[in-house]
PDB file of N, CA and C in Angstrom:
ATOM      1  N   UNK A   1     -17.582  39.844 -22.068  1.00  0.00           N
ATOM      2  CA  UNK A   1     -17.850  39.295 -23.376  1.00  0.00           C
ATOM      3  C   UNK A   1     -17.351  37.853 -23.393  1.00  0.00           C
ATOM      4  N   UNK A   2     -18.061  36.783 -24.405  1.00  0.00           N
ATOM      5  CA  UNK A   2     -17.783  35.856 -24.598  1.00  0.00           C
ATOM      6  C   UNK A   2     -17.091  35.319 -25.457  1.00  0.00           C
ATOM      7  N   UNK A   3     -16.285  34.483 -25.997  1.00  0.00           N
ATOM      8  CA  UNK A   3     -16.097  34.115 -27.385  1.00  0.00           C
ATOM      9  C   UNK A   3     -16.021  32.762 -27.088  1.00  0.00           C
ATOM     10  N   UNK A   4     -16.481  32.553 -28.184  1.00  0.00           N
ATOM     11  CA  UNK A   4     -16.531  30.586 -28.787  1.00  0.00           C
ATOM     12  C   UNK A   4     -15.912  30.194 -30.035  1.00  0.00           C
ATOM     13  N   UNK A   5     -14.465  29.969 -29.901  1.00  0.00           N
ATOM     14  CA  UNK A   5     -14.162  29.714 -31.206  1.00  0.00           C
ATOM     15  C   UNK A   5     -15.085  28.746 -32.202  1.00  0.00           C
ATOM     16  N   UNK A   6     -14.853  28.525 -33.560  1.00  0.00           N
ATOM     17  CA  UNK A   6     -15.554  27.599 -34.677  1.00  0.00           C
ATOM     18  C   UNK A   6     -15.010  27.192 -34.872  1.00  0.00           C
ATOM     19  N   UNK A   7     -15.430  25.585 -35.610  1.00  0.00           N
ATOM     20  CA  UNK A   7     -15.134  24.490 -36.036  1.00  0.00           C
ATOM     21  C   UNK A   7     -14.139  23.718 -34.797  1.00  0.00           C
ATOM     22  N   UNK A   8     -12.450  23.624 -35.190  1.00  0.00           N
ATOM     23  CA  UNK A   8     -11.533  23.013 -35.173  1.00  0.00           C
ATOM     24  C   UNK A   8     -10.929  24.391 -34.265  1.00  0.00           C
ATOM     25  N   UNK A   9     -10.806  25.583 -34.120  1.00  0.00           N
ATOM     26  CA  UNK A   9     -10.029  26.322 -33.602  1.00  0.00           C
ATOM     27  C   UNK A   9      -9.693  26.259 -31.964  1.00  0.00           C
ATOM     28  N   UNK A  10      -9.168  26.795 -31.160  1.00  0.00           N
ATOM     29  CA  UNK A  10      -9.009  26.706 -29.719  1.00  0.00           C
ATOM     30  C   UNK A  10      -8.017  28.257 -29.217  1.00  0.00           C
ATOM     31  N   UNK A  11      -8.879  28.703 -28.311  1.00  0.00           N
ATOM     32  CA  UNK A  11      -8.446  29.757 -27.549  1.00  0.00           C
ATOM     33  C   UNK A  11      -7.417  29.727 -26.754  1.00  0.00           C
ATOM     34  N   UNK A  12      -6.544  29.849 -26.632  1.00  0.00           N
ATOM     35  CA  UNK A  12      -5.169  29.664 -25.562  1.00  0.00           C
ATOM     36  C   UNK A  12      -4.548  31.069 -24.980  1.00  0.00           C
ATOM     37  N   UNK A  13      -4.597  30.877 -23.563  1.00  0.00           N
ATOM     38  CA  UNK A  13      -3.823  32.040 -22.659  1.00  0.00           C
ATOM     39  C   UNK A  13      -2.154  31.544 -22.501  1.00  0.00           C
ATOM     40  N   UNK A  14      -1.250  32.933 -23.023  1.00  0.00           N
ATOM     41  CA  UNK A  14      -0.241  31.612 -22.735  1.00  0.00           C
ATOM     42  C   UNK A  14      -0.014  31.967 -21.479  1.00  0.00           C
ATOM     43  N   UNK A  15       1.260  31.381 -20.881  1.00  0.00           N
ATOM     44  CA  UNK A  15       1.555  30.746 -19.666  1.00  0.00           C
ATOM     45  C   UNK A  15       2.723  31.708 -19.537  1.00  0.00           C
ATOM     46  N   UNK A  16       3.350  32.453 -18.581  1.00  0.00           N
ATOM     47  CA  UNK A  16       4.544  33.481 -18.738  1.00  0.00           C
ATOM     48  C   UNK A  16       5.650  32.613 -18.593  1.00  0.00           C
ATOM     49  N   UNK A  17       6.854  32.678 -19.088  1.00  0.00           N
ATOM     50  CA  UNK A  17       8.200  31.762 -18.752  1.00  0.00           C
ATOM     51  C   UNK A  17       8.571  32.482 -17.801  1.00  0.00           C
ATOM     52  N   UNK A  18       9.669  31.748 -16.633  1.00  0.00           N
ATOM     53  CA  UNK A  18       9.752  32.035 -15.416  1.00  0.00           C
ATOM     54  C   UNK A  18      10.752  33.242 -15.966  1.00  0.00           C
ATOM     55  N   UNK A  19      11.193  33.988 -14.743  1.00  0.00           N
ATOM     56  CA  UNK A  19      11.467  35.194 -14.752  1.00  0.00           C
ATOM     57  C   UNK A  19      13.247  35.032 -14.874  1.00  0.00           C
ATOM     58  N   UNK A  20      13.579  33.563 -13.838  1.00  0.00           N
ATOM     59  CA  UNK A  20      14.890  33.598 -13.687  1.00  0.00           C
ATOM     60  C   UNK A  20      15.079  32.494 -14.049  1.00  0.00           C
ATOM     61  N   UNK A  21      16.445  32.009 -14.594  1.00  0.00           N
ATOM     62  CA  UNK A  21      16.896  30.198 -15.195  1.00  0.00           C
ATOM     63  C   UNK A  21      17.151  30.058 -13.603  1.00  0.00           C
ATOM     64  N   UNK A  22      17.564  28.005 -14.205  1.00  0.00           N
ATOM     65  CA  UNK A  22      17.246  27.750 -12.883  1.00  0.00           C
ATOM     66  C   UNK A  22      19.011  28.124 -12.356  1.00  0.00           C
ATOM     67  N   UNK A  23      19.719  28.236 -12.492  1.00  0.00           N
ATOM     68  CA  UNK A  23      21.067  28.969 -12.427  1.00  0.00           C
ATOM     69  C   UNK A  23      20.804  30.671 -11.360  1.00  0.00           C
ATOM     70  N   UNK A  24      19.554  30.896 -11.455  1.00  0.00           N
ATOM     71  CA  UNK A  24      19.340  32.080 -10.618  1.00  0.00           C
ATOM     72  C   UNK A  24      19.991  33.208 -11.621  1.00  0.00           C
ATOM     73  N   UNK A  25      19.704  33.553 -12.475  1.00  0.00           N
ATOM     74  CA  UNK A  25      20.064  34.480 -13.788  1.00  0.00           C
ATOM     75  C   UNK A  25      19.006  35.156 -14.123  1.00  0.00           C
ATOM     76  N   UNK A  26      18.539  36.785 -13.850  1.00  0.00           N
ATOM     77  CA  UNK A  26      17.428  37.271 -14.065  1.00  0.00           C
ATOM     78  C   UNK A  26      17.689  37.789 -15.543  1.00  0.00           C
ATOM     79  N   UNK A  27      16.056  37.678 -16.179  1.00  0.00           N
ATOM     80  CA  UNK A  27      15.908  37.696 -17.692  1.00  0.00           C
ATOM     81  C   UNK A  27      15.611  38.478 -18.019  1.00  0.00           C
ATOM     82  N   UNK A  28      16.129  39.561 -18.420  1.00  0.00           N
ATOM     83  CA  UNK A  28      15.747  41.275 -18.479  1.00  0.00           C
ATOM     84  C   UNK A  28      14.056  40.772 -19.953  1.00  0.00           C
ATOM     85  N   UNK A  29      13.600  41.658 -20.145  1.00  0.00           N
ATOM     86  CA  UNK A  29      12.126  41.731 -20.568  1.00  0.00           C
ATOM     87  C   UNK A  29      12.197  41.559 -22.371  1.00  0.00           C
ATOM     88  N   UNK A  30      13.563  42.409 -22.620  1.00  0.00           N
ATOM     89  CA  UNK A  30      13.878  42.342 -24.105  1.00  0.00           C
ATOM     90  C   UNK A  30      14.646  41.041 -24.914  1.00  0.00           C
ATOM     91  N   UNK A  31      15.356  40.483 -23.607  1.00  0.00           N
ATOM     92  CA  UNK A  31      15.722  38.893 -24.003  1.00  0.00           C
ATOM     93  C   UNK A  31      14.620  38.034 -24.214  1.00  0.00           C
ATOM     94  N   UNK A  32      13.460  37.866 -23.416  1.00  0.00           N
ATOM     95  CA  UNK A  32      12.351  36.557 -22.984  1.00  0.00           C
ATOM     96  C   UNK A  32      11.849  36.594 -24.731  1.00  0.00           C
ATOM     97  N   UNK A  33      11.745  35.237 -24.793  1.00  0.00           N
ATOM     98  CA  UNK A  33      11.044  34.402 -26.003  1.00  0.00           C
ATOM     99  C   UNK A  33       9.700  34.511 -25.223  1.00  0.00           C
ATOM    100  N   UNK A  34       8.440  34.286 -26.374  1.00  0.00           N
ATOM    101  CA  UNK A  34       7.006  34.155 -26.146  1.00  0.00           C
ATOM    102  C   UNK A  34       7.065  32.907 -25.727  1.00  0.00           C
ATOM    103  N   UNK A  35       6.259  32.622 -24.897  1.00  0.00           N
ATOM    104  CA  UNK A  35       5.953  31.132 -24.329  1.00  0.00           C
ATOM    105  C   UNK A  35       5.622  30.298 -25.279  1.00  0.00           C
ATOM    106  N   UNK A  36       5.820  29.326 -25.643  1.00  0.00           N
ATOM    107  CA  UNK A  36       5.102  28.330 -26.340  1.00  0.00           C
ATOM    108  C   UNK A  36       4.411  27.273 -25.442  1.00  0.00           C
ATOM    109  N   UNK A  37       4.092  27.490 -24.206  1.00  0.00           N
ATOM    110  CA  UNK A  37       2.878  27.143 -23.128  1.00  0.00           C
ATOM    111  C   UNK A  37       1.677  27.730 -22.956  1.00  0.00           C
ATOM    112  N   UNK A  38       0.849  26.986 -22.915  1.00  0.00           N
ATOM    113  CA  UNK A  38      -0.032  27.967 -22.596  1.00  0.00           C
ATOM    114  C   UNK A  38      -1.519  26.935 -21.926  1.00  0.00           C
ATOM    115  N   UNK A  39      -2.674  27.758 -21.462  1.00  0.00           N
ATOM    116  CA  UNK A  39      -3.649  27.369 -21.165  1.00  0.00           C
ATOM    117  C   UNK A  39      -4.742  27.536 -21.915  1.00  0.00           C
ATOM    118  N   UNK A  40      -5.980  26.172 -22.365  1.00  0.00           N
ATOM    119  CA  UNK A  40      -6.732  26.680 -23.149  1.00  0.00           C
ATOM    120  C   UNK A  40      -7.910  27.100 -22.634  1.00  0.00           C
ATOM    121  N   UNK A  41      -8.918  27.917 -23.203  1.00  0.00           N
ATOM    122  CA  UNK A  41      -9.689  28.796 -22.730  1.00  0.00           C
ATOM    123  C   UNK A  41     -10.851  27.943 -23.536  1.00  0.00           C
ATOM    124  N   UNK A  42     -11.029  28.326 -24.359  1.00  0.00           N
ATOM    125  CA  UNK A  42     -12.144  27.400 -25.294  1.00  0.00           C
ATOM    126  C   UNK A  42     -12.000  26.938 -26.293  1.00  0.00           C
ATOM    127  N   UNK A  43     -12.839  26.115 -26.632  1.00  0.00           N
ATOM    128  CA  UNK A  43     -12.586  25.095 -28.034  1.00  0.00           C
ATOM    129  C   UNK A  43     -13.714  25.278 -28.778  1.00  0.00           C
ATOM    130  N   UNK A  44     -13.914  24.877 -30.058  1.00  0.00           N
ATOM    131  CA  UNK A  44     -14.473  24.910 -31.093  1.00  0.00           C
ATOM    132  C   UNK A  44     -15.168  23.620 -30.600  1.00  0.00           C
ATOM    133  N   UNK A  45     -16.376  23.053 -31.655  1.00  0.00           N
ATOM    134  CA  UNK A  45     -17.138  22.036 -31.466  1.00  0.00           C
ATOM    135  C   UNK A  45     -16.475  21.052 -32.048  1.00  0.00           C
ATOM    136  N   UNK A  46     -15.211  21.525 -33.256  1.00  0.00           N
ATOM    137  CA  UNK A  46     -15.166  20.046 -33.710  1.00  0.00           C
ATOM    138  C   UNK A  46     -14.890  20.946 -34.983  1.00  0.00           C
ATOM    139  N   UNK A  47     -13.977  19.669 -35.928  1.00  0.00           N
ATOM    140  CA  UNK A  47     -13.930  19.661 -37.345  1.00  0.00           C
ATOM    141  C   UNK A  47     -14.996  18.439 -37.894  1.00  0.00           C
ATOM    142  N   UNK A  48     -15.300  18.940 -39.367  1.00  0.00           N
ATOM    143  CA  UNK A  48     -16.279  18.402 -40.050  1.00  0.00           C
ATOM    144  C   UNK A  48     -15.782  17.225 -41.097  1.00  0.00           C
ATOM    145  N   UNK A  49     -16.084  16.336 -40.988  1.00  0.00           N
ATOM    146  CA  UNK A  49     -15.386  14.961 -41.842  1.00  0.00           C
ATOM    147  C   UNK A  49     -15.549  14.981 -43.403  1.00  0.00           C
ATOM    148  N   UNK A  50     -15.618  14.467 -44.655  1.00  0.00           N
ATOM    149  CA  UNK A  50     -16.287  14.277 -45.916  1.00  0.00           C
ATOM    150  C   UNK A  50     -17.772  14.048 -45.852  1.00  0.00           C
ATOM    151  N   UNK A  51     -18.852  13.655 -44.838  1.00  0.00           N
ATOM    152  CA  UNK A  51     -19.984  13.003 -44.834  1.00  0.00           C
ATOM    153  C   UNK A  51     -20.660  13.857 -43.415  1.00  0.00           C
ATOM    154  N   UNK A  52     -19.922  15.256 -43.316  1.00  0.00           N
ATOM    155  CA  UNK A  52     -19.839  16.361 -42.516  1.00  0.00           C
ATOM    156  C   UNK A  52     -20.706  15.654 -40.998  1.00  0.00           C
ATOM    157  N   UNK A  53     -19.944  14.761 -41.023  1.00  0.00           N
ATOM    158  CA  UNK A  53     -19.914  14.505 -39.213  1.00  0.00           C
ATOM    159  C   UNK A  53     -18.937  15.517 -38.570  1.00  0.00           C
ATOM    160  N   UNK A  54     -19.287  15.986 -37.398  1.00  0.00           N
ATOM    161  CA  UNK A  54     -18.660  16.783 -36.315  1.00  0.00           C
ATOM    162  C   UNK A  54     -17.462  15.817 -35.742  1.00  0.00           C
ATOM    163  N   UNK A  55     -16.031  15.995 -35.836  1.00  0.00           N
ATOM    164  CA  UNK A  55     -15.538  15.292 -35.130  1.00  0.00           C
ATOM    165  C   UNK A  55     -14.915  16.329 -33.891  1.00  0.00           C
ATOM    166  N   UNK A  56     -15.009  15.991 -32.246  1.00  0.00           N
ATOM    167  CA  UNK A  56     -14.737  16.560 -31.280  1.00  0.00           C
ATOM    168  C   UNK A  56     -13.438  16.599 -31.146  1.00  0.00           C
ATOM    169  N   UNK A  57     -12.874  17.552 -30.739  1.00  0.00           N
ATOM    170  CA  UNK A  57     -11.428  17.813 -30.178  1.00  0.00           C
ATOM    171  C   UNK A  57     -11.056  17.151 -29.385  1.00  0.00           C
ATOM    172  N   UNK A  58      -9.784  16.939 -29.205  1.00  0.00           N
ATOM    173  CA  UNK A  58      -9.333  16.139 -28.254  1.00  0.00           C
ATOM    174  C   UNK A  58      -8.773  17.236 -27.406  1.00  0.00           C
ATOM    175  N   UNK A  59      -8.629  18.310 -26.830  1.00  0.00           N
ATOM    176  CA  UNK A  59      -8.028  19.153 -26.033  1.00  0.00           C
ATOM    177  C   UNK A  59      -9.260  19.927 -25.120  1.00  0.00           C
ATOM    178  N   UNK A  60      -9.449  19.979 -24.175  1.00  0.00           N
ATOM    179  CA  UNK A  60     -10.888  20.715 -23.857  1.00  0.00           C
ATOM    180  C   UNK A  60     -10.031  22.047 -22.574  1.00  0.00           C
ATOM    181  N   UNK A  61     -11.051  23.059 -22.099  1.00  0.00           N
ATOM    182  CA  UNK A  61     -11.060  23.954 -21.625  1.00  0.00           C
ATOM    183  C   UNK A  61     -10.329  24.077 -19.907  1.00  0.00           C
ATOM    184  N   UNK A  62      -8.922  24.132 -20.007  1.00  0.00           N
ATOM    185  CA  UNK A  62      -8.295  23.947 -18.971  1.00  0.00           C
ATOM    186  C   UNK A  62      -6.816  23.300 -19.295  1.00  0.00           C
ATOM    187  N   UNK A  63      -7.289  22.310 -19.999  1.00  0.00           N
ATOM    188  CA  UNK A  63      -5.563  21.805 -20.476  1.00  0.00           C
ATOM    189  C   UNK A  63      -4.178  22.473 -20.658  1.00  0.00           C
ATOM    190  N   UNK A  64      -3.023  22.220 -20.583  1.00  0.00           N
ATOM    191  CA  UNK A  64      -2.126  22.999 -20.124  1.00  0.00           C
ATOM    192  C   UNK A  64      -1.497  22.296 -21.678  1.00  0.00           C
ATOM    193  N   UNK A  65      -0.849  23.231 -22.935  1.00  0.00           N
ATOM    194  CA  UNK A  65      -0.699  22.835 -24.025  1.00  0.00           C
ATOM    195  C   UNK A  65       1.040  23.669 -24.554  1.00  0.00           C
ATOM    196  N   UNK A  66       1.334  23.041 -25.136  1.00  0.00           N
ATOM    197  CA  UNK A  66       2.608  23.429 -25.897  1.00  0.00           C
ATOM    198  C   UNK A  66       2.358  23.610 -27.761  1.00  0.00           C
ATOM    199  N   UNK A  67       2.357  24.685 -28.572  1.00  0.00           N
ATOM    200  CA  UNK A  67       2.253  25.057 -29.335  1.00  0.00           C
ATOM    201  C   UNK A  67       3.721  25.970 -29.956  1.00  0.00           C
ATOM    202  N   UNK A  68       3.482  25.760 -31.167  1.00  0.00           N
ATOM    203  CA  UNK A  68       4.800  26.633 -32.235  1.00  0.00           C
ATOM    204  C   UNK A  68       5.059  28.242 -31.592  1.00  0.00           C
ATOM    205  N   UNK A  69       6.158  28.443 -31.868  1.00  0.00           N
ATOM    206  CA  UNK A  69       6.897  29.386 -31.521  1.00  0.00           C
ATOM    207  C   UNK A  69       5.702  30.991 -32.209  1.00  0.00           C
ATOM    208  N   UNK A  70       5.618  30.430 -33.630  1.00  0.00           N
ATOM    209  CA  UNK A  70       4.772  31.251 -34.511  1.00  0.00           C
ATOM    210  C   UNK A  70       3.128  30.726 -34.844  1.00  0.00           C
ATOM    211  N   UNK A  71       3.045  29.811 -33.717  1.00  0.00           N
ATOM    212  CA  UNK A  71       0.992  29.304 -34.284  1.00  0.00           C
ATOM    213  C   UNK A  71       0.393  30.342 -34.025  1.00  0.00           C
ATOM    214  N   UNK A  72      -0.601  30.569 -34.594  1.00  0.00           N
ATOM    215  CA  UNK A  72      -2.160  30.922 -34.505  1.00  0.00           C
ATOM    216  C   UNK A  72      -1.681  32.653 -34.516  1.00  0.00           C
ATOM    217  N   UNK A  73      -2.927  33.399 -34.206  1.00  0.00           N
ATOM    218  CA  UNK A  73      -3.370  35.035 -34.085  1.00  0.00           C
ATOM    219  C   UNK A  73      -3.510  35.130 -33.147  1.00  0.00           C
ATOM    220  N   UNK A  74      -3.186  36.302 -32.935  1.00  0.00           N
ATOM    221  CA  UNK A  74      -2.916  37.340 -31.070  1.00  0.00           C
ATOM    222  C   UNK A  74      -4.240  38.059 -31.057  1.00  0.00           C
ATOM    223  N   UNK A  75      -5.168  37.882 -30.354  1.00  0.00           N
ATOM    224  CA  UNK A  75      -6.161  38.409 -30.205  1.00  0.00           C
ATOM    225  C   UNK A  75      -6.110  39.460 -28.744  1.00  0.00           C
ATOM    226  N   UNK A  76      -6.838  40.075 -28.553  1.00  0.00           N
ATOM    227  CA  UNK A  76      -6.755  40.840 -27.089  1.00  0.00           C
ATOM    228  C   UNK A  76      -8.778  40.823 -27.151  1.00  0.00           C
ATOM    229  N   UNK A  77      -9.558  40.404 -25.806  1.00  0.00           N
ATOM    230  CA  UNK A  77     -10.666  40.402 -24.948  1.00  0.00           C
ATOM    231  C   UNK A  77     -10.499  40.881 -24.055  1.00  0.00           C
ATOM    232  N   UNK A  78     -11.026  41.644 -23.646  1.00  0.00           N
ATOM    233  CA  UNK A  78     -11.692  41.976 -22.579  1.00  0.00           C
ATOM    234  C   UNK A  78     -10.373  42.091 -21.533  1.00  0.00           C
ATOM    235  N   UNK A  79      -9.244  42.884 -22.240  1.00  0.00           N
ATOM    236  CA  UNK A  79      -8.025  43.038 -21.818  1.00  0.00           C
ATOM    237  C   UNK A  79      -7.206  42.283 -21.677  1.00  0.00           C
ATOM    238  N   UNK A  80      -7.477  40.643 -22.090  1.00  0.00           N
ATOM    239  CA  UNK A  80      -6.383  39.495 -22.091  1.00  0.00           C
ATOM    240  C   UNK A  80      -6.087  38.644 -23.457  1.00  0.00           C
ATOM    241  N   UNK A  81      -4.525  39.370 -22.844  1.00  0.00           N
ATOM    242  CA  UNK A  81      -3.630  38.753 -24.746  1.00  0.00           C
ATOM    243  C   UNK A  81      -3.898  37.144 -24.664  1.00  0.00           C
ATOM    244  N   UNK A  82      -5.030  36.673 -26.108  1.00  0.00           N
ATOM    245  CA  UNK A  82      -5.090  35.552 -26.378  1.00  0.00           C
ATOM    246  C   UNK A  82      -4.833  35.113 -27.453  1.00  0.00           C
ATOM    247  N   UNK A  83      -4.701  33.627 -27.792  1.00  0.00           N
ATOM    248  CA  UNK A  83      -3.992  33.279 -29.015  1.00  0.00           C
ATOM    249  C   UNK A  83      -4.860  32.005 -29.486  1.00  0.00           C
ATOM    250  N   UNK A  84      -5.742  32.530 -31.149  1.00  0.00           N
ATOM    251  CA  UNK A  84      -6.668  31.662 -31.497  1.00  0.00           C
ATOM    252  C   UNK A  84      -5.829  30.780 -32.349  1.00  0.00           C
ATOM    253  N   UNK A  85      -5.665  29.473 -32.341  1.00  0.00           N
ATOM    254  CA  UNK A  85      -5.091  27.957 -32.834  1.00  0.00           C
ATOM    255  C   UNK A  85      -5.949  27.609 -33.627  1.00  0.00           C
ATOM    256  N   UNK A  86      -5.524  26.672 -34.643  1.00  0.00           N
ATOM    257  CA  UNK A  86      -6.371  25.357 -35.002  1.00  0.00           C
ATOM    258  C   UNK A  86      -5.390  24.404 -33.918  1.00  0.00           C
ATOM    259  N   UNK A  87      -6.197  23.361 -33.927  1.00  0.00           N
ATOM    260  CA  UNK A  87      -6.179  22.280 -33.271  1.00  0.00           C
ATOM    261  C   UNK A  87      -4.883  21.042 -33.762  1.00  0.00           C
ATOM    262  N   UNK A  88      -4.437  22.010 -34.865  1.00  0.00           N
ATOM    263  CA  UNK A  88      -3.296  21.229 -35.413  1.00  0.00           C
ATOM    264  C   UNK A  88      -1.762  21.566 -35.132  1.00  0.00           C
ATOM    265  N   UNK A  89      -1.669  23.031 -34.547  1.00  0.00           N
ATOM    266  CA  UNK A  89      -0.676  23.856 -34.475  1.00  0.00           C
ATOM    267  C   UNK A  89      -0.282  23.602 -32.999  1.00  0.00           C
ATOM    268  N   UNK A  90      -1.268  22.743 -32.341  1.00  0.00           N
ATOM    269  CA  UNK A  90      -0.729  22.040 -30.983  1.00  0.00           C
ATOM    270  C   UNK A  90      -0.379  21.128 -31.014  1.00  0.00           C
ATOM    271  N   UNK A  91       1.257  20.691 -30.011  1.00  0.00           N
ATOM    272  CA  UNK A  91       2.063  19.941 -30.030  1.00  0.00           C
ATOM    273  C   UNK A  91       1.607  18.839 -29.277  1.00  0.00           C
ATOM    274  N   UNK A  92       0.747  19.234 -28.155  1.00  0.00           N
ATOM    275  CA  UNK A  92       0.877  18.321 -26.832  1.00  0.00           C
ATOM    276  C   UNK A  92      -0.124  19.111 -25.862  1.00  0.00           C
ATOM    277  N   UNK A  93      -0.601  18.237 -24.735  1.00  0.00           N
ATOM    278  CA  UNK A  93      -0.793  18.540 -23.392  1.00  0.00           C
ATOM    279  C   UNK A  93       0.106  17.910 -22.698  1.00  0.00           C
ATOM    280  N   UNK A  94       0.217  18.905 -22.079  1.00  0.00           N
ATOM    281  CA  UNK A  94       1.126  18.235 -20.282  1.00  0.00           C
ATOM    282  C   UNK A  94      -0.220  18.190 -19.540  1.00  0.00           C
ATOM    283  N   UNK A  95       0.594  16.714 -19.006  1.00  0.00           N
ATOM    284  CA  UNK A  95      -0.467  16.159 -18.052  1.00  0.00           C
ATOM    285  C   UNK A  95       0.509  16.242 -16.906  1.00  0.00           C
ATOM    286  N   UNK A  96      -0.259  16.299 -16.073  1.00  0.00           N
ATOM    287  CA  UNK A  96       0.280  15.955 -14.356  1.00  0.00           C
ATOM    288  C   UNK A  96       1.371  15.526 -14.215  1.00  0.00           C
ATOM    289  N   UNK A  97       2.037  15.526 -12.969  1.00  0.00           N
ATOM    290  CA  UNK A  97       3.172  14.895 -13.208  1.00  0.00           C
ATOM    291  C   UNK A  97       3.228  13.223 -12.723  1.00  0.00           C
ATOM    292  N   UNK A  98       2.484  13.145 -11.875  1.00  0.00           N
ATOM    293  CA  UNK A  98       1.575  11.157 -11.845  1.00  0.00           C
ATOM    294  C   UNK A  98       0.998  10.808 -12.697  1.00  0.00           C
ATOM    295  N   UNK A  99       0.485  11.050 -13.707  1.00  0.00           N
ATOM    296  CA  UNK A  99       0.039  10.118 -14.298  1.00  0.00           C
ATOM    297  C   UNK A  99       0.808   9.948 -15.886  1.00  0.00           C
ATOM    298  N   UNK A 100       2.401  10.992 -15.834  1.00  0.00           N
ATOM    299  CA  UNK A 100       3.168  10.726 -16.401  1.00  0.00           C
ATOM    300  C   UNK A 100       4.286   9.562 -16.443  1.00  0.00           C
ATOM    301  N   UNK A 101       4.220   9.144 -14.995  1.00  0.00           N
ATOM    302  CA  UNK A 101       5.195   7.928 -14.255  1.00  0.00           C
ATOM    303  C   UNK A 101       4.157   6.624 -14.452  1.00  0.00           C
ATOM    304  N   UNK A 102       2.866   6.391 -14.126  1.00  0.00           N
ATOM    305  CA  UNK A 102       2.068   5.830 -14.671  1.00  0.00           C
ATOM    306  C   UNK A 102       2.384   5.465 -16.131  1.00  0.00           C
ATOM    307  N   UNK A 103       2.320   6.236 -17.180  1.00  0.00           N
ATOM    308  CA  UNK A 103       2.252   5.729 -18.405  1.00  0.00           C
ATOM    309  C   UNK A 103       3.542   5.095 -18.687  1.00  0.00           C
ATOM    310  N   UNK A 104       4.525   5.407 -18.247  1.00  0.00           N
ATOM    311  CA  UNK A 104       5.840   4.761 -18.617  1.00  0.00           C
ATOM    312  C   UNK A 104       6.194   3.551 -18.175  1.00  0.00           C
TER     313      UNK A 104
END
């Protein structure tokens, strides 16, 4: 099955937090926080302006994103826990780690 979110929304897989700190400290299953990482899956076409122009997202299908502790709805497809966003409840993409030294 497919899904295509609407408007402004975006599909996100999150990303698992590592298992152990970097201290080498394993994280039993009932401690771990939900990721607020994640990967996006699909995007919406766009939000609609006053003069209902389409404006395009700036996040597209692959980006690696940081979102609220509590954004968006837990959906489950086709057996994979996903999490539908608006486009506002995202913080950021991480980009690469070159073309982070670049911008600075």
């Amino acid at each position: 099955m497919t899904f295509r979110p609407l408007h402004d929304r975006v599909v996100v897989r999150r990303i698992d937090a590592e298992e152990k700190t970097k201290g080498g400290i394993i994280i039993p299953d009932t401690a771990k926080e939900k990721p607020q990482e994640g990967e996006v899956v699909a995007v919406g076409p766009g939000a609609r302006d006053e003069q209902g122009r389409v404006t395009p997202l700036d996040v597209k299908a692959g980006d690696r994103v940081l979102f609220g502790k509590w954004s968006g709805t837990e959906i489950k497809i086709d057996g994979q826990d996903l999490l539908i966003l608006k486009e506002s409840d995202i913080m950021g993409v991480i980009e690469a780690r070159g073309s982070l030294q670049q911008a600075a």
